[in-house]
C-alpha atoms as a PDB file:
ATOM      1  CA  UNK A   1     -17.166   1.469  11.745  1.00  0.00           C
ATOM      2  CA  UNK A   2     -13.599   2.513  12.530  1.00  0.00           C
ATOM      3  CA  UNK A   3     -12.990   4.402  15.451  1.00  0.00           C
ATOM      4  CA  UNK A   4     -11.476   8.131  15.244  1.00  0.00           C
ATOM      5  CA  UNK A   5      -9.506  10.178  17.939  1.00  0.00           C
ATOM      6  CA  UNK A   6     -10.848  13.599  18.594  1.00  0.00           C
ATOM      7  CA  UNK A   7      -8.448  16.272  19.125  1.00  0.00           C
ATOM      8  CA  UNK A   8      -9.367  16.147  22.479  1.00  0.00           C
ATOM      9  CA  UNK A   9      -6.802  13.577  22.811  1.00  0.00           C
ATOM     10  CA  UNK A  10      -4.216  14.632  25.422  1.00  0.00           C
ATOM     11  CA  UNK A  11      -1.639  12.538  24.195  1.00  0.00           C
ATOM     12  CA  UNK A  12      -1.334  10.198  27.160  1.00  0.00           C
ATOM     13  CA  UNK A  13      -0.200   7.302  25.515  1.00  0.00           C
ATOM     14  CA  UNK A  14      -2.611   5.220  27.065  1.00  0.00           C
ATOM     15  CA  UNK A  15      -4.411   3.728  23.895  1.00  0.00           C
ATOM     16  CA  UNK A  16      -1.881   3.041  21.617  1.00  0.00           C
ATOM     17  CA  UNK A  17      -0.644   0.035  23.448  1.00  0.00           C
ATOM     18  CA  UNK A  18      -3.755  -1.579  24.420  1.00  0.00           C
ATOM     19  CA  UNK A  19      -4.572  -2.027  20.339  1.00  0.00           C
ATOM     20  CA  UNK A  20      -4.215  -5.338  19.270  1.00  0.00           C
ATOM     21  CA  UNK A  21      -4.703  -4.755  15.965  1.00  0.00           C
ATOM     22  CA  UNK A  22      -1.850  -1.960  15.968  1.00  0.00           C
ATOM     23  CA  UNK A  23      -4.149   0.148  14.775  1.00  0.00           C
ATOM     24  CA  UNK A  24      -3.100   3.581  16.399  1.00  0.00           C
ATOM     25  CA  UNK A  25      -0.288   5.119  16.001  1.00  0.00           C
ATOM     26  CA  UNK A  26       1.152   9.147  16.840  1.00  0.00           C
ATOM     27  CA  UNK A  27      -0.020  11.530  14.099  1.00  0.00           C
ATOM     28  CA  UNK A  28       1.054  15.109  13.560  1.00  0.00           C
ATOM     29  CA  UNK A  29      -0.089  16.405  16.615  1.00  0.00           C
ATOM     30  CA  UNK A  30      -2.378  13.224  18.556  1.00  0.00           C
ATOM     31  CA  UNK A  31      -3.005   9.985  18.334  1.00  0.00           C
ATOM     32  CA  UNK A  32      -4.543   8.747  15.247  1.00  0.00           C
ATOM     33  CA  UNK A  33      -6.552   5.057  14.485  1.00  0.00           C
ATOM     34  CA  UNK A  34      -6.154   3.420  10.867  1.00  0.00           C
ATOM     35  CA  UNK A  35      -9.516   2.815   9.487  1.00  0.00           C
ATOM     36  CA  UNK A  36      -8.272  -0.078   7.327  1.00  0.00           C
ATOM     37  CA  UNK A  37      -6.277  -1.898  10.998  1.00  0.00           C
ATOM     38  CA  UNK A  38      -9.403  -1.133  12.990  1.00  0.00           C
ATOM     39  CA  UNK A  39     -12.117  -3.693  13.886  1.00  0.00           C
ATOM     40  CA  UNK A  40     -13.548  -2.222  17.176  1.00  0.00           C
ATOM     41  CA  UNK A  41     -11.476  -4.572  19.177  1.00  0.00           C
ATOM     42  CA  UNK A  42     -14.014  -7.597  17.354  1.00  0.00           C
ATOM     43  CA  UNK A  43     -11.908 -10.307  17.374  1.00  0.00           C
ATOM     44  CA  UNK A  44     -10.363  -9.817  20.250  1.00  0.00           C
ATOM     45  CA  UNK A  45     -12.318  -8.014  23.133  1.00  0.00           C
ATOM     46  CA  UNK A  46     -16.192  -7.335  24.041  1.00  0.00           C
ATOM     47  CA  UNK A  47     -15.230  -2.929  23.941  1.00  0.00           C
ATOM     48  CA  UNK A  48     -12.858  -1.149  22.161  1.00  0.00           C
ATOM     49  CA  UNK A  49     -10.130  -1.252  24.878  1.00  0.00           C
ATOM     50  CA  UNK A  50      -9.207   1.867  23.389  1.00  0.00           C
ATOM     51  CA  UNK A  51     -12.096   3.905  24.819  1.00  0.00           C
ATOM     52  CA  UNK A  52     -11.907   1.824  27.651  1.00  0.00           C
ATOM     53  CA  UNK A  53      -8.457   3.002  28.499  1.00  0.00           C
ATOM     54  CA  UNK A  54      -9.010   6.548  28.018  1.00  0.00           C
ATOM     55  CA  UNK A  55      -8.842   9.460  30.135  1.00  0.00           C
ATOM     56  CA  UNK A  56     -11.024  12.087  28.846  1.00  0.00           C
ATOM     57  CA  UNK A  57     -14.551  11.142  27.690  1.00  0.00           C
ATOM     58  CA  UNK A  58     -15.731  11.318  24.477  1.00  0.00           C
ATOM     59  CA  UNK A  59     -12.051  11.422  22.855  1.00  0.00           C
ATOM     60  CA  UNK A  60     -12.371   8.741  21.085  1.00  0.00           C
ATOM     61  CA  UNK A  61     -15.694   8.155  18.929  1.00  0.00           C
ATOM     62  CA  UNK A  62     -16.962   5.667  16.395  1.00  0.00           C
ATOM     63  CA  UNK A  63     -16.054   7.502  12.925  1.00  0.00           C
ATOM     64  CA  UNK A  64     -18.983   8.851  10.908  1.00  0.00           C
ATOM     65  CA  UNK A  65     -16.688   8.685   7.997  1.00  0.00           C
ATOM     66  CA  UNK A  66     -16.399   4.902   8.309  1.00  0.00           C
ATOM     67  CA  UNK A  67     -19.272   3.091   8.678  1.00  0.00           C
ATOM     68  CA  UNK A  68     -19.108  -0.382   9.148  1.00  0.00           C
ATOM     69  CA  UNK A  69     -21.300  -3.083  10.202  1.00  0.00           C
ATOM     70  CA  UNK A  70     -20.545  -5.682  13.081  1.00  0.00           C
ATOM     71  CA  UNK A  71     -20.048  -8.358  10.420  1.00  0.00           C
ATOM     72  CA  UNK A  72     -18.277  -6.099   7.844  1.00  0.00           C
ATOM     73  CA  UNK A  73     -15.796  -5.838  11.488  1.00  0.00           C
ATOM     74  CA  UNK A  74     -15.424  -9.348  12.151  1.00  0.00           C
ATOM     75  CA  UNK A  75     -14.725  -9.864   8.343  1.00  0.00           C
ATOM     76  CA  UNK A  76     -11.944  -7.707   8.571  1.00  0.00           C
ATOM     77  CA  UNK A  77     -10.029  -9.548  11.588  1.00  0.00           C
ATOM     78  CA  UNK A  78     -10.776 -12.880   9.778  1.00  0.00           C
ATOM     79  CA  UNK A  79      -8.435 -11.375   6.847  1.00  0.00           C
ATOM     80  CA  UNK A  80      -6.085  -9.725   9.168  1.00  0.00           C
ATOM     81  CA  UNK A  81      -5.908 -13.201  11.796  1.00  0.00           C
ATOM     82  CA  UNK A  82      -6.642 -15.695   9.668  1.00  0.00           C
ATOM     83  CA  UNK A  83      -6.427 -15.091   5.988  1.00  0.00           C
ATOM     84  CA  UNK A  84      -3.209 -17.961   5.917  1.00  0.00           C
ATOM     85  CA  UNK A  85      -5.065 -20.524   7.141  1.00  0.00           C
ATOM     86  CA  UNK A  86      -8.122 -20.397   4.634  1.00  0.00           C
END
């Protein structure tokens, strides 16, 4: 599943760089992840640097909206990565 930012979020920039996918990105009024750009950080890390990186706990949460299993993830970053060299 995609991760979502809570509005908890503080705005402290922290997250948005550490997203190799490029996945989140300043909304309205906080941060907000792209379902369709995020994997979970499969692909490229063992956590979602992402959560990892932020301040305040529980800010950002695995979307219930967006349920998506650990394969369904690393099929995803294949496209995204790869899909020119299939």
């Amino acid at each position: 599943m995609a991760l979502l930012i809570t509005p908890k979020c503080i705005n402290c920039d922290m997250c948005e760089p550490e997203c190799p996918n490029q996945a989140i990105s300043m909304g309205l009024d906080t941060y907000e992840i792209d379902p369709l750009r995020c994997t979970e950080c499969v692909g490229h890390y063992d956590v979602p640097t992402c959560q990892k990186v932020c301040p305040i706990d529980n800010t950002i949460i695995r979307d219930p909206q967006q349920v998506e299993t650990q394969e369904q993830l690393w099929e995803k970053f294949v496209v995204m990565y790869h899909a020119d060299r299939l």
